[in-house]
C-alpha atoms as a PDB file:
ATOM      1  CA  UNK A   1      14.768  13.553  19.102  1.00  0.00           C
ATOM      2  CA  UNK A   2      12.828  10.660  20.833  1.00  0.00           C
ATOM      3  CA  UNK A   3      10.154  10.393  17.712  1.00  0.00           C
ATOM      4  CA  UNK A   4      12.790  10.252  15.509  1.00  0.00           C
ATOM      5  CA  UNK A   5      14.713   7.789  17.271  1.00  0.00           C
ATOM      6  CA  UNK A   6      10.871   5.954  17.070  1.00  0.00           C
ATOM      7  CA  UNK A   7      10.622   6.402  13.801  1.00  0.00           C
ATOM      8  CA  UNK A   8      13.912   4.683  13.361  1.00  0.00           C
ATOM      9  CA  UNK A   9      13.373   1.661  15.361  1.00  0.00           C
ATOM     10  CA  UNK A  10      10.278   1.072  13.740  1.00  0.00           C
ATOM     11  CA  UNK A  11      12.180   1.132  10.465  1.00  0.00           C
ATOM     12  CA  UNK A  12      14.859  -1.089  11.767  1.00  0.00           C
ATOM     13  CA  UNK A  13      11.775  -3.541  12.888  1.00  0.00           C
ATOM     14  CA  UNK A  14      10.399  -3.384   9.458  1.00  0.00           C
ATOM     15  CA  UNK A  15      13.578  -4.019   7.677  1.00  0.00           C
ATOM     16  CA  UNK A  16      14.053  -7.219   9.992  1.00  0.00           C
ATOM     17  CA  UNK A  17      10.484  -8.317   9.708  1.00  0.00           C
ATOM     18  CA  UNK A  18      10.610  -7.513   5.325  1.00  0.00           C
ATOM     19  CA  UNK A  19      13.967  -9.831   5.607  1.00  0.00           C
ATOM     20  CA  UNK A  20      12.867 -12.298   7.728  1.00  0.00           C
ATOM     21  CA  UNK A  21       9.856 -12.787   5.429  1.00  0.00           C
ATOM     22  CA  UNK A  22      12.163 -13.052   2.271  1.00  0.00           C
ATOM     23  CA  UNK A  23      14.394 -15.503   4.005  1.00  0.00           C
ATOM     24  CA  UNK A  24      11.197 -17.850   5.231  1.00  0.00           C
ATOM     25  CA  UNK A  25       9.835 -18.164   1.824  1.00  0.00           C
ATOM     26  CA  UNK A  26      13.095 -18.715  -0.118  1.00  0.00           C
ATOM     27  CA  UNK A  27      13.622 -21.684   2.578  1.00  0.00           C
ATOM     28  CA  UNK A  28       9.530 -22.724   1.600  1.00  0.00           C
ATOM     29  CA  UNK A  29      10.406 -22.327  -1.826  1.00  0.00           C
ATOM     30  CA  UNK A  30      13.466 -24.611  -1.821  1.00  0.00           C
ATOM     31  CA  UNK A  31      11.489 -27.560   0.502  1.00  0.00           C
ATOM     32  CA  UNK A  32       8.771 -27.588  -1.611  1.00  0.00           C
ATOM     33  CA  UNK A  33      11.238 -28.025  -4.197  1.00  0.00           C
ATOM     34  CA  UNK A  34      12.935 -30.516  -3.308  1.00  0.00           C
ATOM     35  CA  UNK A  35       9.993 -32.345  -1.572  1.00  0.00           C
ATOM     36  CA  UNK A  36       8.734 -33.095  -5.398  1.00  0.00           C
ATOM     37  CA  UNK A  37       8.930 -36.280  -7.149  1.00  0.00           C
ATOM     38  CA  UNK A  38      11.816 -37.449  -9.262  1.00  0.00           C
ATOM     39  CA  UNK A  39       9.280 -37.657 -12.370  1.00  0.00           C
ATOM     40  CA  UNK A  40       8.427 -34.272 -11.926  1.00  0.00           C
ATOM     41  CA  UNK A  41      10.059 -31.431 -14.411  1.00  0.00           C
ATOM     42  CA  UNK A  42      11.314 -28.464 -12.720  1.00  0.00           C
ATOM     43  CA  UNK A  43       8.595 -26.414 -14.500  1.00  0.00           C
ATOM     44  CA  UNK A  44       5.817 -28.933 -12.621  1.00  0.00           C
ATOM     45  CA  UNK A  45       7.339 -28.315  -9.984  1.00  0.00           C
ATOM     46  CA  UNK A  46       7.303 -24.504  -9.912  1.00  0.00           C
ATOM     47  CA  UNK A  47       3.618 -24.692 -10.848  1.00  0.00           C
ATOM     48  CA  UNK A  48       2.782 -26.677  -7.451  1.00  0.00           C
ATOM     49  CA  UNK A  49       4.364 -24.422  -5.257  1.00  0.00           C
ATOM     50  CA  UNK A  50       3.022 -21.699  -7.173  1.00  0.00           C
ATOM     51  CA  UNK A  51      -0.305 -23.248  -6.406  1.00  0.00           C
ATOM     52  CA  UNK A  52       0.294 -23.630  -2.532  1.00  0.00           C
ATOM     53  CA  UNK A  53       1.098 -20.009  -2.366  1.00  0.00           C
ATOM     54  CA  UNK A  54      -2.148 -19.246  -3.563  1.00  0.00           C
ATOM     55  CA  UNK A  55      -3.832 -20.978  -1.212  1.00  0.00           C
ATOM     56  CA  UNK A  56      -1.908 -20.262   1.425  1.00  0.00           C
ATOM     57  CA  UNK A  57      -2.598 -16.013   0.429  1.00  0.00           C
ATOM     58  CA  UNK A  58      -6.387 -16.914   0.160  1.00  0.00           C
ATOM     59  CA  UNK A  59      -6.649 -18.537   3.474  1.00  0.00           C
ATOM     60  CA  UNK A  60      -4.417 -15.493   4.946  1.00  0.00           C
ATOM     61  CA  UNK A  61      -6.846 -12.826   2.971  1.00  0.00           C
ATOM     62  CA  UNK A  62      -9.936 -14.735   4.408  1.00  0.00           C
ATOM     63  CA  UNK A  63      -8.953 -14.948   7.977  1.00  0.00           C
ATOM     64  CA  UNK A  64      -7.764 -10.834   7.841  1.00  0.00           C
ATOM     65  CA  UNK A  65     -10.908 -10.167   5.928  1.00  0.00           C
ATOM     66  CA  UNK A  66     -13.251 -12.269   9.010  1.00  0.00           C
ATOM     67  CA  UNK A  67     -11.108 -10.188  11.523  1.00  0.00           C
ATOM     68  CA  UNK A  68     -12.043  -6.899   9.936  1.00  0.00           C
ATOM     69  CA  UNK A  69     -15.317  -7.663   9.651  1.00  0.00           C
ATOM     70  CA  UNK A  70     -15.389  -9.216  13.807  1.00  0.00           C
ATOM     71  CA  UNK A  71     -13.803  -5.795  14.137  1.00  0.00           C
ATOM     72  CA  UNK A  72     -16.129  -3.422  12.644  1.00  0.00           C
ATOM     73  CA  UNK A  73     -18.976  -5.466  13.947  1.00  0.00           C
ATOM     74  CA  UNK A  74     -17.654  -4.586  17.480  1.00  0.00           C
ATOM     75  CA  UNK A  75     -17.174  -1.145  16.387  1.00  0.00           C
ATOM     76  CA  UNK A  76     -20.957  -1.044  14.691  1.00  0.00           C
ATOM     77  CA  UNK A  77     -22.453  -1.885  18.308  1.00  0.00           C
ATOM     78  CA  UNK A  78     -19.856   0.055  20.267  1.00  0.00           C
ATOM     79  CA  UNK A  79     -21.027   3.225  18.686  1.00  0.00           C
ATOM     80  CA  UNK A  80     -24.445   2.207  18.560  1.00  0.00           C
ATOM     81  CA  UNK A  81     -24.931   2.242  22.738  1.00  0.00           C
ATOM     82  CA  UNK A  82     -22.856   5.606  22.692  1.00  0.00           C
ATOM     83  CA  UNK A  83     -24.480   7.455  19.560  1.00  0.00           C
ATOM     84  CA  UNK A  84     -28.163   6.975  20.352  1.00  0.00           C
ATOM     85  CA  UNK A  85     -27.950   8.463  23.868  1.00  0.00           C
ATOM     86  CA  UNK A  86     -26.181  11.141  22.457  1.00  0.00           C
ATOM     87  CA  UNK A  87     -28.509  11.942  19.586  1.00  0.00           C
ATOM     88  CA  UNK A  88     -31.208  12.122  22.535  1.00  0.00           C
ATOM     89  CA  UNK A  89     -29.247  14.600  24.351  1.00  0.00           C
ATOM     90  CA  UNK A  90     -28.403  16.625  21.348  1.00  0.00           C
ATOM     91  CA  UNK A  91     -32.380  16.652  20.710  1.00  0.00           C
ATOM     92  CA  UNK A  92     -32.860  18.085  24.271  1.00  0.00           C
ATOM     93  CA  UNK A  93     -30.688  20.946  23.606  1.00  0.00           C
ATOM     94  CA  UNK A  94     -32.102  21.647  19.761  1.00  0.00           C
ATOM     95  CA  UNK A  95     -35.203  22.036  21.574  1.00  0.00           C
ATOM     96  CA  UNK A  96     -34.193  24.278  24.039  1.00  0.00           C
ATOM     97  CA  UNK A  97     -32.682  26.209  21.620  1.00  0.00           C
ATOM     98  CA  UNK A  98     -35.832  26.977  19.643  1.00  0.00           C
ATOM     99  CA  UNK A  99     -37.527  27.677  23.125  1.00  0.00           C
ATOM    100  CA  UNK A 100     -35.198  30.392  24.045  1.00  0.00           C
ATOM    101  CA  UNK A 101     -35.293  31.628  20.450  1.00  0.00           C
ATOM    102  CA  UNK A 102     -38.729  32.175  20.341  1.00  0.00           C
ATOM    103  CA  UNK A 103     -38.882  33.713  24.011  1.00  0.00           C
ATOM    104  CA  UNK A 104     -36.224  35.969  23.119  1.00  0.00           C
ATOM    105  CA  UNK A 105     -38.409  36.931  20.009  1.00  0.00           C
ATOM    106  CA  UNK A 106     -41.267  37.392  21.785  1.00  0.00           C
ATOM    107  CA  UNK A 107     -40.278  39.127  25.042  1.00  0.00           C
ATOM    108  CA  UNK A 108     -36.817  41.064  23.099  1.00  0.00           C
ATOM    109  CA  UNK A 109     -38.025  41.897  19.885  1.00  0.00           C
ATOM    110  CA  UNK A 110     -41.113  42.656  19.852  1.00  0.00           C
ATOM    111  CA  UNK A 111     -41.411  45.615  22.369  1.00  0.00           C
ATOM    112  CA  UNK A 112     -38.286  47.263  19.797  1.00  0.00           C
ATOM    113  CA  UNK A 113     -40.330  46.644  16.724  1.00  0.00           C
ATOM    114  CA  UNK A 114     -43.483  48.075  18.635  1.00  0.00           C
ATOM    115  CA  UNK A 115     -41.460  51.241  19.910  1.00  0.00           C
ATOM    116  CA  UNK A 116     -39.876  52.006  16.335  1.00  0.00           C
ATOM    117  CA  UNK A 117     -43.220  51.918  14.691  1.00  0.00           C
ATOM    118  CA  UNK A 118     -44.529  54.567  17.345  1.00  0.00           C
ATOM    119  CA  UNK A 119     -41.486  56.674  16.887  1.00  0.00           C
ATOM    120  CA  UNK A 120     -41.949  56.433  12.500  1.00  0.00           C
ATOM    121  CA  UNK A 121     -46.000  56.968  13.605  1.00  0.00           C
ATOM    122  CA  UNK A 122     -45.181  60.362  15.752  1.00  0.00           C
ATOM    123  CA  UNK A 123     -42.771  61.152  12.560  1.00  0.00           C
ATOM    124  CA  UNK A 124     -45.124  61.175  10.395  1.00  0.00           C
ATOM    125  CA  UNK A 125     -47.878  62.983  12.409  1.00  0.00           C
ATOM    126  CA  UNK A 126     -45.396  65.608  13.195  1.00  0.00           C
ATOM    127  CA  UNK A 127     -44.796  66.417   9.419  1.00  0.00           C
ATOM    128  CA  UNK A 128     -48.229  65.784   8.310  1.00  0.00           C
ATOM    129  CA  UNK A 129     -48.917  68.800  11.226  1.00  0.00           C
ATOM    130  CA  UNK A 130     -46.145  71.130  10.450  1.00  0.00           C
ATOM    131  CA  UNK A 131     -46.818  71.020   6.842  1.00  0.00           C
ATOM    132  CA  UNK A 132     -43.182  69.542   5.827  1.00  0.00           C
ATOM    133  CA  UNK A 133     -44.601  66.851   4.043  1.00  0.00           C
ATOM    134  CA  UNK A 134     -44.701  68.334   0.889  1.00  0.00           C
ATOM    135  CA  UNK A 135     -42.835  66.483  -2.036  1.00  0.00           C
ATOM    136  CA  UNK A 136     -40.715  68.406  -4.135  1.00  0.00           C
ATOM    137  CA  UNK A 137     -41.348  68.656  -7.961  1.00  0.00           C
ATOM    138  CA  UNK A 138     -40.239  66.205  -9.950  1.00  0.00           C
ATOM    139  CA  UNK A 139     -37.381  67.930 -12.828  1.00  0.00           C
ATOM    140  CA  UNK A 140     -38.706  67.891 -15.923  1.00  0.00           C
ATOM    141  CA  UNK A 141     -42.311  67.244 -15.363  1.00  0.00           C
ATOM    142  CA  UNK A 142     -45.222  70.049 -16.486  1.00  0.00           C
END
């Protein structure tokens, strides 16, 4: 209930804002108009406050664009004091990691892999000894 009575005021807020944005340049539109000479053709006119518009939306898109690019500057050395320490740590622990691994390989493993090739060593002595080695004839061979 309470996001979508958020989501509602923040389309309410938009609406205003969207009007109140129409409203201001009409009322630009019509001074700017009206602030041009008497030998001036309507068409003239137009053309001049088409041309302040475009300035004015080029100085706009240049001061957003120096803001993003303060912003992600800020954001560039933010993460750079954070990331490096944590790269460190996470460096550490790969480390670690391997050393365990290769203990565990070492001190685990080994002893089973030693053990089974006793017990397949015994197997084989013990049918080497009892005779129960023997292959059985291939089919179809003379």
């Amino acid at each position: 209930m309470d996001s979508d009575r958020g989501m509602s005021k923040v389309k309410l807020w938009g609406i205003i804002g969207g009007v109140a944005a129409l409203i201001i340049t009409i009322i630009i539109c019509v001074v700017l108009y009206l602030l041009g000479g008497s030998d001036q053709s309507a068409l003239e006119r137009l053309r001049d406050i088409a041309v302040i518009f475009i300035v004015l939306t080029s100085v706009v898109t240049v001061i957003f664009l120096a803001g993003i690019t303060a912003a992600l500057v800020y954001l560039v050395f933010q993460i750079k004091d954070r990331v490096i320490p944590l790269l460190e740590e996470a460096t550490g622990t790969v480390t670690r990691v391997r050393g365990t691994t290769n203990f565990i390989t070492e001190e685990a493993v080994k002893p089973l892999i030693e053990m089974k090739s006793q017990y397949a060593r015994i197997r084989r002595m013990s049918k080497i000894v009892t005779g129960k080695d023997k292959k059985p004839p291939k089919v179809g061979s003379v």
